[in-house]
PDB file of N, CA and C in Angstrom:
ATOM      1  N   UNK A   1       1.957   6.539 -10.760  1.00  0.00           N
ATOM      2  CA  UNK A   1       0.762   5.991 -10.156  1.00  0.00           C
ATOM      3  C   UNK A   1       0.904   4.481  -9.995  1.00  0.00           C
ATOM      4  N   UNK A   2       1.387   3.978 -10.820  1.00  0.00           N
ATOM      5  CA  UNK A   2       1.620   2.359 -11.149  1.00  0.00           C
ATOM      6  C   UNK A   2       2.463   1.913  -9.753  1.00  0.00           C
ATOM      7  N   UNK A   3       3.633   2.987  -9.571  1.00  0.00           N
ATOM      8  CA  UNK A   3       4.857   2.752  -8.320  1.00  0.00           C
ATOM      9  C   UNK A   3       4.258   2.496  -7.239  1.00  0.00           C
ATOM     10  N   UNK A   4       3.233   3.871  -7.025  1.00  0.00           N
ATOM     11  CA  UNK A   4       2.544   4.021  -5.636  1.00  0.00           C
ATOM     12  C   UNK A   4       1.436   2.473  -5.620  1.00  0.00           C
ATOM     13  N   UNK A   5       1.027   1.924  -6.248  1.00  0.00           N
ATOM     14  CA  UNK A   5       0.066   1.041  -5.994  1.00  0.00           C
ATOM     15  C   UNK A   5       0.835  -0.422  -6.045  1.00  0.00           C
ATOM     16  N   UNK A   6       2.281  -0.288  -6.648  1.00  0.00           N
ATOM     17  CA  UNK A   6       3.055  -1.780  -6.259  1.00  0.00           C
ATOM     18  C   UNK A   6       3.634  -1.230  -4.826  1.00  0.00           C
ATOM     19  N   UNK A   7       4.028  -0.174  -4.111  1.00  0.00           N
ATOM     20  CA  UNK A   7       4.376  -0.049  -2.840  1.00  0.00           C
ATOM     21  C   UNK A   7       3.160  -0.454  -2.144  1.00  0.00           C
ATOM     22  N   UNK A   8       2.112   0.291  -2.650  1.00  0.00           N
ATOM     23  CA  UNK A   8       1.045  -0.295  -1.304  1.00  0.00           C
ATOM     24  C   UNK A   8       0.458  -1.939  -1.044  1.00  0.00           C
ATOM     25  N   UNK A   9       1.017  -2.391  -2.308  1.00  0.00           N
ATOM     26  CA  UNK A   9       0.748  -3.760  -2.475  1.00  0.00           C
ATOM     27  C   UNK A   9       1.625  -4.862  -1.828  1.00  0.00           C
ATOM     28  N   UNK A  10       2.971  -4.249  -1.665  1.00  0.00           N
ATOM     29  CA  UNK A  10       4.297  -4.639  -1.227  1.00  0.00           C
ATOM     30  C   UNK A  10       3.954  -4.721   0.366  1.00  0.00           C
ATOM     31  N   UNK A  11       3.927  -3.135   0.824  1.00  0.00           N
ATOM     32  CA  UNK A  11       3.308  -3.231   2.213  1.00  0.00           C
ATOM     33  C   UNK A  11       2.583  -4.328   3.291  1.00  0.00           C
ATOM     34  N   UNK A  12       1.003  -4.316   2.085  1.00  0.00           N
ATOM     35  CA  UNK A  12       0.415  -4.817   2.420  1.00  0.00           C
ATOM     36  C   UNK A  12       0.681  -6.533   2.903  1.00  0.00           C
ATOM     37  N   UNK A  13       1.258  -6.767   1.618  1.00  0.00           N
ATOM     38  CA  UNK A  13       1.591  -8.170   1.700  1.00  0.00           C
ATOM     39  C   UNK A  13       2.543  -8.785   3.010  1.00  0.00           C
ATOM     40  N   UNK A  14       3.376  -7.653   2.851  1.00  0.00           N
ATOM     41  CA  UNK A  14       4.467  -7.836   4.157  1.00  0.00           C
ATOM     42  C   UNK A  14       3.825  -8.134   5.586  1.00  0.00           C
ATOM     43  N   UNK A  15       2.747  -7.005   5.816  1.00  0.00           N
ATOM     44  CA  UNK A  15       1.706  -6.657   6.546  1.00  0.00           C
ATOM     45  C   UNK A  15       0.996  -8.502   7.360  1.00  0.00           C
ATOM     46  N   UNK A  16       0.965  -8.492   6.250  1.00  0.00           N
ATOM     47  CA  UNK A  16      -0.155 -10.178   6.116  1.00  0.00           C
ATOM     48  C   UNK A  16       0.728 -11.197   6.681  1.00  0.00           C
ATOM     49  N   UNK A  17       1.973 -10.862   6.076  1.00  0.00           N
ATOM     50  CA  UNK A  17       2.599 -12.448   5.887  1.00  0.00           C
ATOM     51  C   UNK A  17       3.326 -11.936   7.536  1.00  0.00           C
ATOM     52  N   UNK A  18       3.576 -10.935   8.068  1.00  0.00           N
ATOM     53  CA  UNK A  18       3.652 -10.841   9.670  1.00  0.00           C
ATOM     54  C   UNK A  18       2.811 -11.126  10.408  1.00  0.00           C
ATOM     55  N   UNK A  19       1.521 -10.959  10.169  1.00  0.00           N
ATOM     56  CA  UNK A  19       0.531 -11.459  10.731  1.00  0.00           C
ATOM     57  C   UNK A  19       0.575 -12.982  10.734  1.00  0.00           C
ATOM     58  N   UNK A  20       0.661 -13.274   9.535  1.00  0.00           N
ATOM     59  CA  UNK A  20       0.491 -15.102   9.570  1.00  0.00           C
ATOM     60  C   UNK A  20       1.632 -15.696  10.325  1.00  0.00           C
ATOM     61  N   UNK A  21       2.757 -15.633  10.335  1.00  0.00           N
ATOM     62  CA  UNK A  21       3.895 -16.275  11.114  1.00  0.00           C
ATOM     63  C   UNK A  21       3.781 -15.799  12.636  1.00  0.00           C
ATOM     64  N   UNK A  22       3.135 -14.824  12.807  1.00  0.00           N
ATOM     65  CA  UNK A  22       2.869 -14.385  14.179  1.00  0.00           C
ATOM     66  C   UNK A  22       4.044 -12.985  15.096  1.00  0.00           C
ATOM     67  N   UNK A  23       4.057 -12.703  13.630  1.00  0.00           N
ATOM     68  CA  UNK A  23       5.695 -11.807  13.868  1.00  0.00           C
ATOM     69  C   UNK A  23       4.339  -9.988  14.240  1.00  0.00           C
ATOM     70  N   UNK A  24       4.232 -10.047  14.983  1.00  0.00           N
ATOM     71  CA  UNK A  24       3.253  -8.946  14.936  1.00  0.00           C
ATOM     72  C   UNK A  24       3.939  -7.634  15.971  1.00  0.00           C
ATOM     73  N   UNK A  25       5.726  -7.857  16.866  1.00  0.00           N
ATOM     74  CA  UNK A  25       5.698  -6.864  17.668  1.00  0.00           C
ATOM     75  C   UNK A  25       7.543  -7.077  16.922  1.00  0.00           C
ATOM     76  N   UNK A  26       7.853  -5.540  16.369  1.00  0.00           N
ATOM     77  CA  UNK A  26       9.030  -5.372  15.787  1.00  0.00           C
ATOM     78  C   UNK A  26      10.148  -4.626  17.091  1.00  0.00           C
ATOM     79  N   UNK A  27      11.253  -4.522  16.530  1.00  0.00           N
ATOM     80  CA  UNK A  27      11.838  -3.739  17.202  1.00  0.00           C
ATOM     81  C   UNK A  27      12.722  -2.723  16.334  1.00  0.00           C
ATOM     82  N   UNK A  28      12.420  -1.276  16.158  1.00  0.00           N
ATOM     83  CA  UNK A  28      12.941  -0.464  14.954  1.00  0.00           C
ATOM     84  C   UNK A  28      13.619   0.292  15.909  1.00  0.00           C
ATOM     85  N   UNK A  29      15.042   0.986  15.156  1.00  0.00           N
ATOM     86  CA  UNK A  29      15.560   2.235  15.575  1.00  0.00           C
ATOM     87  C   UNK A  29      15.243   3.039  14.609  1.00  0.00           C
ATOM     88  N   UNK A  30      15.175   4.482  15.401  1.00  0.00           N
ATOM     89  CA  UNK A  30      14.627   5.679  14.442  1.00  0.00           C
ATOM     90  C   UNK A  30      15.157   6.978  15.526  1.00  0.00           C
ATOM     91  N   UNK A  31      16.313   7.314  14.430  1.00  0.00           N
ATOM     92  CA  UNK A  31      17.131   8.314  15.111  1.00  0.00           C
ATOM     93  C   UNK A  31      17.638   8.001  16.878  1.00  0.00           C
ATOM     94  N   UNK A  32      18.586   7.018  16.778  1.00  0.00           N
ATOM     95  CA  UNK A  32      19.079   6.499  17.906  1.00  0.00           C
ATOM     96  C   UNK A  32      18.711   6.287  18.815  1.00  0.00           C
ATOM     97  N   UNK A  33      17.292   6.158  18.561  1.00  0.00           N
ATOM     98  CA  UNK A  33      16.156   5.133  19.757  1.00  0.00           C
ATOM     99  C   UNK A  33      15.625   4.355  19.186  1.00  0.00           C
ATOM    100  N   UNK A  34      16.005   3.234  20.264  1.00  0.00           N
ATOM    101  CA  UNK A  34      15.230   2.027  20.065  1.00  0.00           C
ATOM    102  C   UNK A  34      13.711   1.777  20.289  1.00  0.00           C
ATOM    103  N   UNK A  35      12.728   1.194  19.317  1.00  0.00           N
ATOM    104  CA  UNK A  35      11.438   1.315  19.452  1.00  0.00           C
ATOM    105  C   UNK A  35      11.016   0.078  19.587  1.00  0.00           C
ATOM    106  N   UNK A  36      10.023  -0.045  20.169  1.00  0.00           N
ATOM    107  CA  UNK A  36       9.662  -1.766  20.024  1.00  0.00           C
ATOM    108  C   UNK A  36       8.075  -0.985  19.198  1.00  0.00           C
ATOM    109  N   UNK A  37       7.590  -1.300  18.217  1.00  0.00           N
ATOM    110  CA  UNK A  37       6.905  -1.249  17.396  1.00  0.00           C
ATOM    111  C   UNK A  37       5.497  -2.336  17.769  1.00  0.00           C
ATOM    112  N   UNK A  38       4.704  -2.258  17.210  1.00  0.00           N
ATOM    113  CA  UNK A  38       3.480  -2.929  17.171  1.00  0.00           C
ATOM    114  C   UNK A  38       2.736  -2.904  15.900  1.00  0.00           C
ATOM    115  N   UNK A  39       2.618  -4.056  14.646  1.00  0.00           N
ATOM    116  CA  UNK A  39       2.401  -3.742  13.517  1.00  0.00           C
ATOM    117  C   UNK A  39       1.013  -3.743  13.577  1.00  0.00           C
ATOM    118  N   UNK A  40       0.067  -4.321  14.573  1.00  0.00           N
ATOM    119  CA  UNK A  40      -1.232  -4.278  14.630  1.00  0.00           C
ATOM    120  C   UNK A  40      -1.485  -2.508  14.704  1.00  0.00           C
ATOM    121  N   UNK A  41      -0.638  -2.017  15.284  1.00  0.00           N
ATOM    122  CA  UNK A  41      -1.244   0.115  15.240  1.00  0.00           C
ATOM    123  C   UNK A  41      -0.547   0.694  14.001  1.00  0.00           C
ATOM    124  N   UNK A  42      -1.593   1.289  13.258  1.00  0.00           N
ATOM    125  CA  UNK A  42      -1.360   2.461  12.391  1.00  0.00           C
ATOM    126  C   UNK A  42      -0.567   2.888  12.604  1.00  0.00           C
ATOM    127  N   UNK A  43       0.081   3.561  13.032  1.00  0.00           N
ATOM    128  CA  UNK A  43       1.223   4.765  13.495  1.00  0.00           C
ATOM    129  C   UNK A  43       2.460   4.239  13.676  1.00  0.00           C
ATOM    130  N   UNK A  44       2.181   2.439  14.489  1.00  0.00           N
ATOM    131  CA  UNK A  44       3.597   1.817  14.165  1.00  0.00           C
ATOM    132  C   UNK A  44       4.234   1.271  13.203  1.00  0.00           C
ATOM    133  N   UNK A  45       3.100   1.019  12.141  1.00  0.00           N
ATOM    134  CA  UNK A  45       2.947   0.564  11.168  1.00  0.00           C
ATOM    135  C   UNK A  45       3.597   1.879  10.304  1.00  0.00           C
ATOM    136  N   UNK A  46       3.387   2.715  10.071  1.00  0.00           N
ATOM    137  CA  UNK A  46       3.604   4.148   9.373  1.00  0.00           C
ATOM    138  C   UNK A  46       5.175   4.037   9.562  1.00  0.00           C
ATOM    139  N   UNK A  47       5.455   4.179  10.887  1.00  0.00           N
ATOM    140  CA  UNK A  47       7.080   4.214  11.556  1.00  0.00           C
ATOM    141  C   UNK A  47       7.795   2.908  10.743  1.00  0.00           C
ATOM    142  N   UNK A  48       7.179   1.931  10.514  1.00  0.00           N
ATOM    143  CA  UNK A  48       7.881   0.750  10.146  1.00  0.00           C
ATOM    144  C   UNK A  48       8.371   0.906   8.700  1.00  0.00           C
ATOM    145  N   UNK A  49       7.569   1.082   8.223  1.00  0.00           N
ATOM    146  CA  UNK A  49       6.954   0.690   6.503  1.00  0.00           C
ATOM    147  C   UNK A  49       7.789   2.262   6.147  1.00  0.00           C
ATOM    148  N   UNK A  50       8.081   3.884   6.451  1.00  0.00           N
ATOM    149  CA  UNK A  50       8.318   4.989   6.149  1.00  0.00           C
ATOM    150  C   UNK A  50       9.503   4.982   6.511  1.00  0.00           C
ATOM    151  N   UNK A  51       9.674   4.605   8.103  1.00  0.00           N
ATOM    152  CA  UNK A  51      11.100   5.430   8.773  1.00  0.00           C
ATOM    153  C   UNK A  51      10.782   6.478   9.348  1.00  0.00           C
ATOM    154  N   UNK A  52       9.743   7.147   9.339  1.00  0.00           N
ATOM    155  CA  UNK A  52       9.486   8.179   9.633  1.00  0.00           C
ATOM    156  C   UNK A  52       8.063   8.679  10.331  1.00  0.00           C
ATOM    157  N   UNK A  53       7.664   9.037  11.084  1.00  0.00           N
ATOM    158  CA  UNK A  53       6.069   9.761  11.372  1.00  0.00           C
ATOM    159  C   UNK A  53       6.148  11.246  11.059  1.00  0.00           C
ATOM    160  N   UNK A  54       5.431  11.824  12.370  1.00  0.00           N
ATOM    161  CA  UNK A  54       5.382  13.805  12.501  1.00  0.00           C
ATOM    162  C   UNK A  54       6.539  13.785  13.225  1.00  0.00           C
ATOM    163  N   UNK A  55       7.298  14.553  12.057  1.00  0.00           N
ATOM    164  CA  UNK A  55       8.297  15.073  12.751  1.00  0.00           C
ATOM    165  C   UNK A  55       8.507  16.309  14.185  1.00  0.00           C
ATOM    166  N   UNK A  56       7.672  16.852  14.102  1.00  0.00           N
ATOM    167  CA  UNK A  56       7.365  17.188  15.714  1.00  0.00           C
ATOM    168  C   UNK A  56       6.947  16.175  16.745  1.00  0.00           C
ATOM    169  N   UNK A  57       6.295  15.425  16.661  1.00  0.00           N
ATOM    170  CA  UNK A  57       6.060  14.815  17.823  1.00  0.00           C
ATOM    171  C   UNK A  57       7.493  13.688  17.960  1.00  0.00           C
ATOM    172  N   UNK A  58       8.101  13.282  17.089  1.00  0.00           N
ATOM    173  CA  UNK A  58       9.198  12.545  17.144  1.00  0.00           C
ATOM    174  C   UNK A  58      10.454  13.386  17.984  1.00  0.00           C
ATOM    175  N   UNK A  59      10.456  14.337  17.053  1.00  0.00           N
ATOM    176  CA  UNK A  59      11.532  15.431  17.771  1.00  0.00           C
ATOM    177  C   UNK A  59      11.035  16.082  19.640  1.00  0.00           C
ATOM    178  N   UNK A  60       9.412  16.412  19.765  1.00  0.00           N
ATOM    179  CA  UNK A  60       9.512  16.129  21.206  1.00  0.00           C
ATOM    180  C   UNK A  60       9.543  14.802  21.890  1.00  0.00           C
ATOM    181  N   UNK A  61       9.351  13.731  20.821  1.00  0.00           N
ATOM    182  CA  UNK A  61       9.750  12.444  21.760  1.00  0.00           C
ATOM    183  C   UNK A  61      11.062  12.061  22.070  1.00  0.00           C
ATOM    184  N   UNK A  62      11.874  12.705  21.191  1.00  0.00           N
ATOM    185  CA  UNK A  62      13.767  12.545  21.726  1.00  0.00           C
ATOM    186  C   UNK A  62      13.995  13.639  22.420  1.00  0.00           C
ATOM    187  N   UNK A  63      13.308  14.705  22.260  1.00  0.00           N
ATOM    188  CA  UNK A  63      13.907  15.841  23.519  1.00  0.00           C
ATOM    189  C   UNK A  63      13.758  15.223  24.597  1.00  0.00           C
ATOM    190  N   UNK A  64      12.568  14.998  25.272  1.00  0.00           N
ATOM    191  CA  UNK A  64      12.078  14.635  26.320  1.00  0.00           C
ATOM    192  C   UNK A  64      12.731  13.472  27.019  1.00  0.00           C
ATOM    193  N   UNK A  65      13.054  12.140  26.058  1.00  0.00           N
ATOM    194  CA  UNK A  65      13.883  10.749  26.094  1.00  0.00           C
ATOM    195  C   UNK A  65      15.280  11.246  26.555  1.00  0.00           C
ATOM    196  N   UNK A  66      15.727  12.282  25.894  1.00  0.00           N
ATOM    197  CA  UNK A  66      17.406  12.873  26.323  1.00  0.00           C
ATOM    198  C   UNK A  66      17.441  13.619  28.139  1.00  0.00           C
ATOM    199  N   UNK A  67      16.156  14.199  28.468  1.00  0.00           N
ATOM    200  CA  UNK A  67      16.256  14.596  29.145  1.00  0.00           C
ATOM    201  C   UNK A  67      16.245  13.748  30.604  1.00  0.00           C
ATOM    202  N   UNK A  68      15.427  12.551  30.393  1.00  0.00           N
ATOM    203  CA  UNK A  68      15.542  11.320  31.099  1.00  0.00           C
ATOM    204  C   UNK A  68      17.412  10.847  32.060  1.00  0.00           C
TER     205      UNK A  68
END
């Protein structure tokens, strides 16, 4: 319990101190696509901070990207 509340604290802080320098649009790879991220959205934020989201919607977002 102690772990989970220094990760969310870790996060957070990271969170902040991107905000303050003005670092607010990332660029992550996640499974050999390149993402440009947005730490202001939840979900990019999730992708950033995890590595990971729903793995279905990720997996139809590279089917679909391959088929391009």
């Amino acid at each position: 319990m102690f772990k989970k509340k220094i990760q969310k604290l870790r996060k957070s802080f990271l969170r902040r101190f991107l905000f303050l320098i003005k670092k607010e649009k990332l660029s992550f790879k996640l499974n050999d696509i390149q993402l440009n991220l947005d730490i202001r959205d939840s979900i990019d934020r999730e992708i950033f901070f995890t590595g990971y989201y729903e793995e279905k919607q990720i997996q139809y977002l590279i089917e679909n990207i391959k088929k391009i």
